[in-house]
C-alpha atoms as a PDB file:
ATOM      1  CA  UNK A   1     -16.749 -16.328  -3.105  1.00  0.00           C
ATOM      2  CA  UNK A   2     -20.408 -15.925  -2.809  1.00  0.00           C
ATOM      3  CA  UNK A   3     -22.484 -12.640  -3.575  1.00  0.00           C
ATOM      4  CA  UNK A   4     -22.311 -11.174  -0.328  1.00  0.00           C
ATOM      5  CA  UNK A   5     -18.967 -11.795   0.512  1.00  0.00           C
ATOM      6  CA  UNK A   6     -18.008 -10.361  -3.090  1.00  0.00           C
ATOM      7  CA  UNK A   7     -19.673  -7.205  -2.046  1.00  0.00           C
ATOM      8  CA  UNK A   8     -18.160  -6.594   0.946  1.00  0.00           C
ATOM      9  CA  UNK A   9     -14.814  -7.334  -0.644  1.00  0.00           C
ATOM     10  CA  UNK A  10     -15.619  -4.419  -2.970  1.00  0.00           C
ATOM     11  CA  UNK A  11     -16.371  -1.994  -0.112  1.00  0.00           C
ATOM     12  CA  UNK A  12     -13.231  -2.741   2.023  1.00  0.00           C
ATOM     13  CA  UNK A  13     -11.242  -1.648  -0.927  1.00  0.00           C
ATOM     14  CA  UNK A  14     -13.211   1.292  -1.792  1.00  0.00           C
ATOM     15  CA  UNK A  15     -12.533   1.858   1.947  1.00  0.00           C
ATOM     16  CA  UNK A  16      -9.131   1.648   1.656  1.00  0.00           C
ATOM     17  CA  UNK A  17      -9.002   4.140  -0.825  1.00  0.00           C
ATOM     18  CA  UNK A  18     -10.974   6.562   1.270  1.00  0.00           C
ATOM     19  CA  UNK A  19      -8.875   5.974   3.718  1.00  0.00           C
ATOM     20  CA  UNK A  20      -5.772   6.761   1.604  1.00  0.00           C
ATOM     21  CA  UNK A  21      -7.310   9.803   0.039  1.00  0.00           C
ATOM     22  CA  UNK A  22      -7.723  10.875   3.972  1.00  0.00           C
ATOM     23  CA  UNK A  23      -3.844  10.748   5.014  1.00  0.00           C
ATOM     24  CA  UNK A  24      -3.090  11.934   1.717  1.00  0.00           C
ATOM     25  CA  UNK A  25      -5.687  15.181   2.244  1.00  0.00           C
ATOM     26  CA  UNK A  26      -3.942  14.985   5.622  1.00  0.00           C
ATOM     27  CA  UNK A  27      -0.422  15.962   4.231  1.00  0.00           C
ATOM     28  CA  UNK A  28      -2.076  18.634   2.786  1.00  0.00           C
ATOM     29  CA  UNK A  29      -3.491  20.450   5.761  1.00  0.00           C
ATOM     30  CA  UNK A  30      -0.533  20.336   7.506  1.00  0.00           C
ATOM     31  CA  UNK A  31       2.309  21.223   4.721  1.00  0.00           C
ATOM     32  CA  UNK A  32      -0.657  23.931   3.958  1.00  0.00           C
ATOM     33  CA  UNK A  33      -1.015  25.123   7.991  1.00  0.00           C
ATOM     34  CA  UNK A  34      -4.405  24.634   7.696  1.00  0.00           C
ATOM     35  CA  UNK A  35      -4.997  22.649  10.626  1.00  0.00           C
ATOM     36  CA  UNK A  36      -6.144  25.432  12.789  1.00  0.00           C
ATOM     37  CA  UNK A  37      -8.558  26.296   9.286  1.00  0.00           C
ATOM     38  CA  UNK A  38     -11.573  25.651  11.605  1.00  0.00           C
ATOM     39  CA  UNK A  39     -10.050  27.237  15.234  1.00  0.00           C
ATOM     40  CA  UNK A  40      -9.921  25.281  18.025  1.00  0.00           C
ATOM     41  CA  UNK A  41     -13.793  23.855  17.725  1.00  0.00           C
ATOM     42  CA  UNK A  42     -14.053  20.120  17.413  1.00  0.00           C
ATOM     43  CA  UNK A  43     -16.300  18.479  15.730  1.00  0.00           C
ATOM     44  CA  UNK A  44     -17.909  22.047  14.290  1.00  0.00           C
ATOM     45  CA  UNK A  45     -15.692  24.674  11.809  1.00  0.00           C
ATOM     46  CA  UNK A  46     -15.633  27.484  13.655  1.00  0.00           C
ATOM     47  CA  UNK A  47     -18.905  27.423  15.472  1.00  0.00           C
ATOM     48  CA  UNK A  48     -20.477  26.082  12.621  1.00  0.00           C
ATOM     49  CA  UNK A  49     -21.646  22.778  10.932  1.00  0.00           C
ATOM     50  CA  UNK A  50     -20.999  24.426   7.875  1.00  0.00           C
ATOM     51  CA  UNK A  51     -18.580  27.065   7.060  1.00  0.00           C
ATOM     52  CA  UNK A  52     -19.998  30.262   5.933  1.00  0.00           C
ATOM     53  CA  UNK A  53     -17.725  32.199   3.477  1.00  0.00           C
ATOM     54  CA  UNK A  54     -14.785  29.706   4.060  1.00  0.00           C
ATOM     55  CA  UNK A  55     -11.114  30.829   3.110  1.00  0.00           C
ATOM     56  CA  UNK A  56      -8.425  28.696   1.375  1.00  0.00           C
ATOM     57  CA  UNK A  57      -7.211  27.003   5.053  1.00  0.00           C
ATOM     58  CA  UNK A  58     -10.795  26.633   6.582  1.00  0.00           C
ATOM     59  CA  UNK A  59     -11.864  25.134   3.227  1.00  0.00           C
ATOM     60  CA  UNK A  60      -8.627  22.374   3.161  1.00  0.00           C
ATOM     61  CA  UNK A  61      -9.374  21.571   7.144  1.00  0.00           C
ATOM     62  CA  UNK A  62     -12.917  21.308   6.765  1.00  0.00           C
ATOM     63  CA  UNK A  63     -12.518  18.706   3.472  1.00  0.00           C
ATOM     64  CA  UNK A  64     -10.729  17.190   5.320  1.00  0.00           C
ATOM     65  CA  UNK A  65     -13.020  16.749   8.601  1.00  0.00           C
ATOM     66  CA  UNK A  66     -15.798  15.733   5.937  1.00  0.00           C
ATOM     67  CA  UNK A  67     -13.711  12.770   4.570  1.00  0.00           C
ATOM     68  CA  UNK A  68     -12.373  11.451   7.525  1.00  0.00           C
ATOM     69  CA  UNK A  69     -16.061  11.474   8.960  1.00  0.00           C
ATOM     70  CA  UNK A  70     -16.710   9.455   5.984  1.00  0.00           C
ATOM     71  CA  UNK A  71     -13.930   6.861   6.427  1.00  0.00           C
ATOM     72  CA  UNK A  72     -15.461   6.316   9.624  1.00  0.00           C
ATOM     73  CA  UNK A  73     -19.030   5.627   8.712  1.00  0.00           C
ATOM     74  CA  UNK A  74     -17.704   3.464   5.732  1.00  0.00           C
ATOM     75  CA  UNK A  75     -15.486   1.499   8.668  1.00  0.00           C
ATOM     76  CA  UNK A  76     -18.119   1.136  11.060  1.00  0.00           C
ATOM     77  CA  UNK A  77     -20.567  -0.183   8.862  1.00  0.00           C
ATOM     78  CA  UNK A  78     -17.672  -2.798   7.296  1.00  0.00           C
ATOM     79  CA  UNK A  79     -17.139  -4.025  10.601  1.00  0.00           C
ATOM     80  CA  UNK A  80     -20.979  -4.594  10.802  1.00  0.00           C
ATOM     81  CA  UNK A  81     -21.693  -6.022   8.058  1.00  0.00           C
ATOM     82  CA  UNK A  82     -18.278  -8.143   8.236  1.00  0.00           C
ATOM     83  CA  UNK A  83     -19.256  -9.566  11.368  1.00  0.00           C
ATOM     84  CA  UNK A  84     -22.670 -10.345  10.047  1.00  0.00           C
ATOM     85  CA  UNK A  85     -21.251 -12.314   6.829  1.00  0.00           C
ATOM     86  CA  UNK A  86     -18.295 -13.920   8.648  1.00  0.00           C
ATOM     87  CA  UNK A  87     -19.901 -14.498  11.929  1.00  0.00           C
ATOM     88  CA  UNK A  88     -18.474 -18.371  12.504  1.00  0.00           C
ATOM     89  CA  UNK A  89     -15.367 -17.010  11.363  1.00  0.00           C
ATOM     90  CA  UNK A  90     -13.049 -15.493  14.109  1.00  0.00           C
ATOM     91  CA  UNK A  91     -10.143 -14.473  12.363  1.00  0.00           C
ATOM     92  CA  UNK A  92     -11.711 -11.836  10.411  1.00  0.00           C
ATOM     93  CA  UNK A  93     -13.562 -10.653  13.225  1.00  0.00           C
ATOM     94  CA  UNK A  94     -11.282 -10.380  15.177  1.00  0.00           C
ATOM     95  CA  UNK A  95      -9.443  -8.103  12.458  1.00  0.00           C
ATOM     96  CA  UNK A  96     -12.372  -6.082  12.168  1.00  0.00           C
ATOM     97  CA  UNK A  97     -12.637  -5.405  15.594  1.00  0.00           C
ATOM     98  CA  UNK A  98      -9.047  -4.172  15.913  1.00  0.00           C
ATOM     99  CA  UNK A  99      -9.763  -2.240  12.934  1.00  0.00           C
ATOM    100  CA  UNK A 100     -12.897  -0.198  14.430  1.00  0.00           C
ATOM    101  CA  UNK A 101     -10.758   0.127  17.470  1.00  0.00           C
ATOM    102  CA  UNK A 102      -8.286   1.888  15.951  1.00  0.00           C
ATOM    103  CA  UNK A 103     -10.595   4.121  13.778  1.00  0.00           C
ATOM    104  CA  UNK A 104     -12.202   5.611  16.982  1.00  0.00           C
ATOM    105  CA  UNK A 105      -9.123   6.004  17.816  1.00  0.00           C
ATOM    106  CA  UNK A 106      -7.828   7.832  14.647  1.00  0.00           C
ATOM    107  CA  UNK A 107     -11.060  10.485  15.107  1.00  0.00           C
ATOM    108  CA  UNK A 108      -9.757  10.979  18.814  1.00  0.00           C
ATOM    109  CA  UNK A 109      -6.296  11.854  17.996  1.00  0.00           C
ATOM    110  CA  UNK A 110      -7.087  14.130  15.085  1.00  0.00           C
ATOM    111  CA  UNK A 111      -9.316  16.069  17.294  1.00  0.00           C
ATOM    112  CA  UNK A 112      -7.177  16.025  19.726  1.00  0.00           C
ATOM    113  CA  UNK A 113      -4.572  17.522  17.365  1.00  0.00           C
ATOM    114  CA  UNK A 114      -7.522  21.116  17.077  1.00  0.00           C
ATOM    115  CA  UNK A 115      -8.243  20.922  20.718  1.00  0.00           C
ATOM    116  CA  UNK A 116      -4.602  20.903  21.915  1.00  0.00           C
ATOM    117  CA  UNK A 117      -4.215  23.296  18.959  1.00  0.00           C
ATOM    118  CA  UNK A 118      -0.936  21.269  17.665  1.00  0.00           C
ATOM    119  CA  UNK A 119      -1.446  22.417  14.557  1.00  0.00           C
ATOM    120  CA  UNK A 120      -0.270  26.057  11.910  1.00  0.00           C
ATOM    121  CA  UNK A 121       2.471  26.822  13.269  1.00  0.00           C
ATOM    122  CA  UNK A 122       2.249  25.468  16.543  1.00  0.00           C
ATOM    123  CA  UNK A 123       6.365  24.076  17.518  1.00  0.00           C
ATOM    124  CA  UNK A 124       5.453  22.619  20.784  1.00  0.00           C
ATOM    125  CA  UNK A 125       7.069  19.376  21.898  1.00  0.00           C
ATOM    126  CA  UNK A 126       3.341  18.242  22.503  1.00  0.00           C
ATOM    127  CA  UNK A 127       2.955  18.423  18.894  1.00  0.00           C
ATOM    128  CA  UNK A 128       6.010  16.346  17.948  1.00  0.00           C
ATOM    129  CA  UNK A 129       4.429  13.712  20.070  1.00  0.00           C
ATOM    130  CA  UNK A 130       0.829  14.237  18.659  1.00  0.00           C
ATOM    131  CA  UNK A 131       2.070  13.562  15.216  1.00  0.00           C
ATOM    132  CA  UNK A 132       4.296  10.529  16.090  1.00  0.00           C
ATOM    133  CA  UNK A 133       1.103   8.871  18.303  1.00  0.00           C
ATOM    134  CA  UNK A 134      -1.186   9.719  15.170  1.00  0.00           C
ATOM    135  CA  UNK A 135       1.106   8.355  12.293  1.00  0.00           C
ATOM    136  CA  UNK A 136       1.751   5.153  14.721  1.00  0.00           C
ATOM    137  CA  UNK A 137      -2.064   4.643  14.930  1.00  0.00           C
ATOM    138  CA  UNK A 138      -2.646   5.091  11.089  1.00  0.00           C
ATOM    139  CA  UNK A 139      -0.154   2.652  10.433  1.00  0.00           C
ATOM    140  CA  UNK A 140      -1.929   0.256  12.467  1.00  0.00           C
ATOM    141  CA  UNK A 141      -5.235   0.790  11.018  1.00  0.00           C
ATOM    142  CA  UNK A 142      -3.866   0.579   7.858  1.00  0.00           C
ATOM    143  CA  UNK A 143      -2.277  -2.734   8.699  1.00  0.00           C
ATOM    144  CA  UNK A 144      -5.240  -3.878  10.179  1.00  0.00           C
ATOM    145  CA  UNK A 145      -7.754  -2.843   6.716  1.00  0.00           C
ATOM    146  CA  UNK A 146      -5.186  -4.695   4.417  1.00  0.00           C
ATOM    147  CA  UNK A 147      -5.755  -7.601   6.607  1.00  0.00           C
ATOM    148  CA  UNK A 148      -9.346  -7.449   6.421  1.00  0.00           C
ATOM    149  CA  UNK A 149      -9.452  -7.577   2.602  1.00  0.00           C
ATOM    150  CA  UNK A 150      -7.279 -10.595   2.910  1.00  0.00           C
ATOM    151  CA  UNK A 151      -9.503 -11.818   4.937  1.00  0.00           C
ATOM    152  CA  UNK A 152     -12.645 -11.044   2.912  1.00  0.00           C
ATOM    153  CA  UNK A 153     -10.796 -12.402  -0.246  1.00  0.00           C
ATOM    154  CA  UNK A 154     -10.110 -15.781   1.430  1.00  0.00           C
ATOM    155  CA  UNK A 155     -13.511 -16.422   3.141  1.00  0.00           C
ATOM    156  CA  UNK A 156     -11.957 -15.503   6.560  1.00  0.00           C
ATOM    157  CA  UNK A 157      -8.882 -16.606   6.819  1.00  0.00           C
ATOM    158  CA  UNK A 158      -6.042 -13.860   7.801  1.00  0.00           C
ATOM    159  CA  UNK A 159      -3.296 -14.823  10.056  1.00  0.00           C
ATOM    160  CA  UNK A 160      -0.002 -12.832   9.907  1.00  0.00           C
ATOM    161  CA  UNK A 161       3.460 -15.046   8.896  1.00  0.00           C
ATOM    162  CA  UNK A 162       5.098 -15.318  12.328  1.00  0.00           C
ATOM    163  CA  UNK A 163       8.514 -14.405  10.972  1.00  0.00           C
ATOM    164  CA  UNK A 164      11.355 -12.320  13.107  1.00  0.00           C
ATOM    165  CA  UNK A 165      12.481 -10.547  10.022  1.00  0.00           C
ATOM    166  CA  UNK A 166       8.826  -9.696   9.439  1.00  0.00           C
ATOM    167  CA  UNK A 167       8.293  -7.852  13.358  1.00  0.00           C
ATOM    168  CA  UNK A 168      11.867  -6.366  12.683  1.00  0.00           C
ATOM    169  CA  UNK A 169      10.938  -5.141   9.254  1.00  0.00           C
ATOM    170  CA  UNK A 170       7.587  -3.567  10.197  1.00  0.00           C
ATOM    171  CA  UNK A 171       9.218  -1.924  13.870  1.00  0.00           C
ATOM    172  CA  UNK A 172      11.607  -0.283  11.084  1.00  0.00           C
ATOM    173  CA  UNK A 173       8.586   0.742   8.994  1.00  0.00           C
ATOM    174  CA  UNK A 174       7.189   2.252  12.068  1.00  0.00           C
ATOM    175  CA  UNK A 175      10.616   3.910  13.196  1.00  0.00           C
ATOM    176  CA  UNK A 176      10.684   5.075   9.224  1.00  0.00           C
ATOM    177  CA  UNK A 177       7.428   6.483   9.459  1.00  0.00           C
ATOM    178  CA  UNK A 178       7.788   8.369  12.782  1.00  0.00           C
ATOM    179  CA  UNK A 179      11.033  10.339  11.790  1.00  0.00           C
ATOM    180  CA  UNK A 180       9.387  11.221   8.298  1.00  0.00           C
ATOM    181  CA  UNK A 181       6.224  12.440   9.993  1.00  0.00           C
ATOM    182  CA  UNK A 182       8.839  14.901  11.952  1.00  0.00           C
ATOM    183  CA  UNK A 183      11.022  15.168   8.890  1.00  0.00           C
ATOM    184  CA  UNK A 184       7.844  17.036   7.166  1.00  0.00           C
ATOM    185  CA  UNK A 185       6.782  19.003   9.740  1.00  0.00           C
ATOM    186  CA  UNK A 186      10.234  20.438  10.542  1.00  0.00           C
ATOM    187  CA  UNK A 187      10.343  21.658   6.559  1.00  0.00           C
ATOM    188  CA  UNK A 188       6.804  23.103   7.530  1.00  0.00           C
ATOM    189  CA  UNK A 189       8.198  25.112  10.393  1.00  0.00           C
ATOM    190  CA  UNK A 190      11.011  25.736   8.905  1.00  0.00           C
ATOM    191  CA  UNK A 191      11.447  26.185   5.334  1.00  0.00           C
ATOM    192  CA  UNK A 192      15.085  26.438   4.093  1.00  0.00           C
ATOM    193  CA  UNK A 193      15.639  27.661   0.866  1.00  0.00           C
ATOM    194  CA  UNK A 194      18.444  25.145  -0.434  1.00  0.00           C
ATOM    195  CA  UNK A 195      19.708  21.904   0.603  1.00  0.00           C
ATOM    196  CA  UNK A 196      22.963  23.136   2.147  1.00  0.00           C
ATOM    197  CA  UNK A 197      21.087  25.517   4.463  1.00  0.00           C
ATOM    198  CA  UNK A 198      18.593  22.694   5.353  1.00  0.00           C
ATOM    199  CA  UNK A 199      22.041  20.709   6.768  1.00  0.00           C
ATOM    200  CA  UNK A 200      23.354  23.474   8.405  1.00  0.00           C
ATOM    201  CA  UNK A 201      19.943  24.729  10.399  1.00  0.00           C
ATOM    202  CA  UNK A 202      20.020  20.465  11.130  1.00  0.00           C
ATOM    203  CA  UNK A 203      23.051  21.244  12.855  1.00  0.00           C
ATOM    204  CA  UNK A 204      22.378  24.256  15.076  1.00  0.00           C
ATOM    205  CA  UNK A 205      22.995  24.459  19.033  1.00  0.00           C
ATOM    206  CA  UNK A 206      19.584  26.202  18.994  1.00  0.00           C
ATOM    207  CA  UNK A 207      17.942  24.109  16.279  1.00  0.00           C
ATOM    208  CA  UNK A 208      14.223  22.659  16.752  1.00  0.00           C
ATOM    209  CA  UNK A 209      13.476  18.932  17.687  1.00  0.00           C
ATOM    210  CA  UNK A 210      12.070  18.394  14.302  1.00  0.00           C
ATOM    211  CA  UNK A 211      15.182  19.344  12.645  1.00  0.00           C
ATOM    212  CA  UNK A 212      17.888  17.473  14.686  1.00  0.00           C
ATOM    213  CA  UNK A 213      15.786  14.335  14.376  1.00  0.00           C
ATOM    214  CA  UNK A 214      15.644  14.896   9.802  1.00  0.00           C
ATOM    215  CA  UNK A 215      18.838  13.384   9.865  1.00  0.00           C
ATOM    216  CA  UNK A 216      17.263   9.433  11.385  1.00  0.00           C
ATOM    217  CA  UNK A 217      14.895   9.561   8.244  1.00  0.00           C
ATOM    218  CA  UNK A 218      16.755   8.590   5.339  1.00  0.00           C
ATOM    219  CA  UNK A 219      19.137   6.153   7.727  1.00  0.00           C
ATOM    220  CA  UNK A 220      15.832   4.369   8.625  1.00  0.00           C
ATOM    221  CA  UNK A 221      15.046   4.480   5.458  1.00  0.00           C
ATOM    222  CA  UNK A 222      17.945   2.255   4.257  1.00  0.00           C
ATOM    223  CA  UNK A 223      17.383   0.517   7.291  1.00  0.00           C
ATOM    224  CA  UNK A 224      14.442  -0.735   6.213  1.00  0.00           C
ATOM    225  CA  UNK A 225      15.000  -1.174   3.115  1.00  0.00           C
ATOM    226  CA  UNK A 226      17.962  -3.502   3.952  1.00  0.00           C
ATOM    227  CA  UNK A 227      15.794  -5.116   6.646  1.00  0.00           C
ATOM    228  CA  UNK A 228      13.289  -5.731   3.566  1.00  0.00           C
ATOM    229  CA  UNK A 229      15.506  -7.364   1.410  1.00  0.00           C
ATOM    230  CA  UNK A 230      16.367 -10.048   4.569  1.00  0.00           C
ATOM    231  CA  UNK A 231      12.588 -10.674   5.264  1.00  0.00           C
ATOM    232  CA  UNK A 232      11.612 -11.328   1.501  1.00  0.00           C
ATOM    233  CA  UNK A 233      14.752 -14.371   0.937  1.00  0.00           C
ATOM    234  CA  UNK A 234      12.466 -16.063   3.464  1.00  0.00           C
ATOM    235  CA  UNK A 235       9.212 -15.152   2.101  1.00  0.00           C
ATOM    236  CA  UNK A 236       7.282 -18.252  -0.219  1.00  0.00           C
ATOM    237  CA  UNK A 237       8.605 -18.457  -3.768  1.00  0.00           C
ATOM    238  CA  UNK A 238       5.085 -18.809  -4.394  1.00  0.00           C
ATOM    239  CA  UNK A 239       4.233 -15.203  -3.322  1.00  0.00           C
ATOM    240  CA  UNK A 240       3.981 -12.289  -6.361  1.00  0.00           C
ATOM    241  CA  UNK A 241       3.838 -10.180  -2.875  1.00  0.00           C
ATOM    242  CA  UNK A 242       7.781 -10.193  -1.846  1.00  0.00           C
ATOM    243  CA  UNK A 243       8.684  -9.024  -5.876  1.00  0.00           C
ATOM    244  CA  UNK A 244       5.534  -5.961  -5.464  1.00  0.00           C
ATOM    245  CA  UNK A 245       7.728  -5.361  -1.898  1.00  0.00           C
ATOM    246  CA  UNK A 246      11.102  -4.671  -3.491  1.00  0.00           C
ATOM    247  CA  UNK A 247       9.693  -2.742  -6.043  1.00  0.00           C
ATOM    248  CA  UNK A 248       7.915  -0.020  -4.347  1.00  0.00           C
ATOM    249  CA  UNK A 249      10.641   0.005  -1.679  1.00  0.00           C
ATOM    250  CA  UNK A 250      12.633   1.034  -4.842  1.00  0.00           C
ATOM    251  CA  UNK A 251      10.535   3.427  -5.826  1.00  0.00           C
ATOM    252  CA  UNK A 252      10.061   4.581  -2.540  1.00  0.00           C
ATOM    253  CA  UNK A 253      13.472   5.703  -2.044  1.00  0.00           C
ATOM    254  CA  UNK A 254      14.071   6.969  -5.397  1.00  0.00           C
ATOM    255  CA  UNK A 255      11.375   9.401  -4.456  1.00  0.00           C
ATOM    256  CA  UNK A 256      12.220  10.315  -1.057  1.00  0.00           C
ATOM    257  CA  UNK A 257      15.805  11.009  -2.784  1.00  0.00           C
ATOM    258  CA  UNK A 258      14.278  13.174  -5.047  1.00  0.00           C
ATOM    259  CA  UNK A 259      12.088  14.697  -2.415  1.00  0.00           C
ATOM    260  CA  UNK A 260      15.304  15.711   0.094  1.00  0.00           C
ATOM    261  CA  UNK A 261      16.860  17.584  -3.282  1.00  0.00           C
ATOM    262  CA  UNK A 262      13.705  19.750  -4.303  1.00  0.00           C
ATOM    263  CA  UNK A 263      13.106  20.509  -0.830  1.00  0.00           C
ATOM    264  CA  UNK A 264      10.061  18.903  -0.388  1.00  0.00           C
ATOM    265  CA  UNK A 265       7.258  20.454  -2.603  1.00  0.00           C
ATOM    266  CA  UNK A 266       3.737  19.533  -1.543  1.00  0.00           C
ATOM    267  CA  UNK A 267       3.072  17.177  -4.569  1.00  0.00           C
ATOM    268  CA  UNK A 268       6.100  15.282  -3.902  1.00  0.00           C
ATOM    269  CA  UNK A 269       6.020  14.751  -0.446  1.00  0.00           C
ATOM    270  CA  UNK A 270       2.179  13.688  -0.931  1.00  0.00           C
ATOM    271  CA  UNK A 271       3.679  10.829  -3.511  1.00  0.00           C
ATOM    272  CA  UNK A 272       5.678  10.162  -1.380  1.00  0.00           C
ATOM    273  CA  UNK A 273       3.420   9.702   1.854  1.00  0.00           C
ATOM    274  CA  UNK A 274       1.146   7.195  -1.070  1.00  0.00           C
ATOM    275  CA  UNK A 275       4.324   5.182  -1.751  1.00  0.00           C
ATOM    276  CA  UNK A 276       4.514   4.702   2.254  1.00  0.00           C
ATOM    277  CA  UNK A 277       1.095   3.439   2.267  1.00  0.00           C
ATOM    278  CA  UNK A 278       1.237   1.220  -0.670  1.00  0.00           C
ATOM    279  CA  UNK A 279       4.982  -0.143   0.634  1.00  0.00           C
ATOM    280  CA  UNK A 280       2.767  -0.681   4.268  1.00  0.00           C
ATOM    281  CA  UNK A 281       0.045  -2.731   2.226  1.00  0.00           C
ATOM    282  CA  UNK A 282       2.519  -4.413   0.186  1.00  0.00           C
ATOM    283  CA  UNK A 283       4.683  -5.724   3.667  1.00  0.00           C
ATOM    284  CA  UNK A 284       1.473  -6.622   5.046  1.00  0.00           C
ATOM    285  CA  UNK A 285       0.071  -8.509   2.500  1.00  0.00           C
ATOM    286  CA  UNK A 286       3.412 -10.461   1.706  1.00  0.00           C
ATOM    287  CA  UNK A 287       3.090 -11.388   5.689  1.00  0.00           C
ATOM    288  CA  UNK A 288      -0.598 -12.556   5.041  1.00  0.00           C
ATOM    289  CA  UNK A 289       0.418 -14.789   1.940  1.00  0.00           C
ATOM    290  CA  UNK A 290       3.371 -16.118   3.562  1.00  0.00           C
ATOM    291  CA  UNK A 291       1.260 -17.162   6.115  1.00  0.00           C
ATOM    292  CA  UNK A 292      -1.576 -18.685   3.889  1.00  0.00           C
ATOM    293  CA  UNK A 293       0.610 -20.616   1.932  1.00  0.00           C
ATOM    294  CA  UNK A 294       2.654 -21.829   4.597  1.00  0.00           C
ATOM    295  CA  UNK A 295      -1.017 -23.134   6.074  1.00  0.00           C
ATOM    296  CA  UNK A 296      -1.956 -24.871   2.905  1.00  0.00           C
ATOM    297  CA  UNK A 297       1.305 -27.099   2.495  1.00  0.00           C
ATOM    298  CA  UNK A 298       0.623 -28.333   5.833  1.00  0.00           C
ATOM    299  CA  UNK A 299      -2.754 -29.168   4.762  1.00  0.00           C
ATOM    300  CA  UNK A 300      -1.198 -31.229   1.578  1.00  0.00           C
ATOM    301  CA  UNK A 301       0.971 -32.679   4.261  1.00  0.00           C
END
């Protein structure tokens, strides 16, 4: 790997953990209500470029406005500079582009999230949809940044394993994903003080769309977990990736279990939501091996 490529290698992870720290700092603001911390005004706090005299919500909502800014600048200027050190390499840019795409997009969903004001308390249908079209877009980019660190490890090259039980495993992971982003905001809106009542408000004529739809998140869970296990027998021996896989799906649920039985304290559910991500990065960059190793025994071939 030469010098510059080593570089850039360095700043797509630090990157990714930007990017992380943003969706975890994400959780926050909305288990906290603080997405309406800086009113309606988009990109400005309240009027202002800078809050003056900020309280506890505008502060959290504001951090995390700042950050995601950041994640932006630090993707835009990958992309860049990725396209500058890998320009004979299409694969990579190709993964870059997607991954700029998807950024933009990102920054117009969240502030589409404080315009539409689906945010505090808000329990509009519009926001269940908000949520679901924003977590389905992270998990993209996501995707999409693993790929290009694959790529920038192995001078360009990044193509995914073109696998059924891969595109089933991931639609799960999305379908997963989804019903947990609903999951969480339902025990926003409505807190329940023990497990039993959590069931029984489920269960309701009258009860919310986030809380009839907690019940599909721990059965997609297992879902995918069992959809995991498939995809991984047909994964390259070869791969340390599949063995990562199993064991932070493990962990994964052991958490989430743990999560449904304390009723979801902020902490947890933020572990949680990092688990996700690493589970996502793990998938992803079992598919990319799987792939590259498939490529090089057809090359000793």
């Amino acid at each position: 790997m030469e010098k510059s490529e080593l570089r850039f290698y360095r700043l797509c992870w630090i990157t990714f953990f930007v990017l992380i720290a943003v969706i975890l700092w994400g959780a926050v603001v909305r288990a906290t209500g603080s997405g309406a911390g800086c009113g309606s005004h988009w990109p400005l706090c309240n009027g202002q470029v800078l809050p003056q005299e900020p309280g506890v919500k505008t502060l959290i909502e504001f951090i995390h406005r700042a950050t995601s800014g950041l994640s932006l600048m630090l993707v835009v200027f990958a992309w860049l500079w990725g396209r500058s050190i890998f320009r004979t390499k299409p694969e990579i840019k190709a993964v870059l582009n997607f991954s700029v795409v998807a950024m933009l997009l990102e920054a117009a969903l969240g502030a589409g999230l404080v315009l539409l004001e689906h945010v505090g308390v808000d329990k509009s249908s519009g926001r269940v949809i908000s949520i679901s079209l924003h977590l389905i877009n992270t998990t993209f980019l996501m995707a999409a940044w693993i790929s290009v660190i694959f790529g920038a490890k192995n001078s360009g090259r990044v193509r995914l394993h073109r696998n059924s039980a891969f595109h089933a495993t991931f639609g799960l992971f999305l379908l997963t994903g989804v019903t947990g982003a609903i999951t969480a905001l339902g025990d926003t809106l409505f807190p329940a003080e023990t497990l039993i009542e959590g069931f029984k408000q489920d269960f309701l004529s009258g009860a919310h769309i986030t809380q009839k739809l907690r019940v599909f998140h721990p059965l997609g869970a297992f879902l995918f977990a069992t959809s995991v296990v498939i995809y991984v027998s047909g994964v390259p021996k070869a791969s340390r990736a599949r063995l990562v896989l199993i064991v932070s799906v493990l962990a994964q649920l052991a958490v989430g279990m743990i999560n449904l039985a304390l009723m979801a304290p902020v902490v947890l559910q933020m572990i949680h939501l990092a688990l996700a991500n690493f589970v996502l990065a793990s998938l992803w960059w079992s598919a990319l091996r799987a792939e590259s190793t498939t490529q090089d025994a057809r090359r000793e071939t």
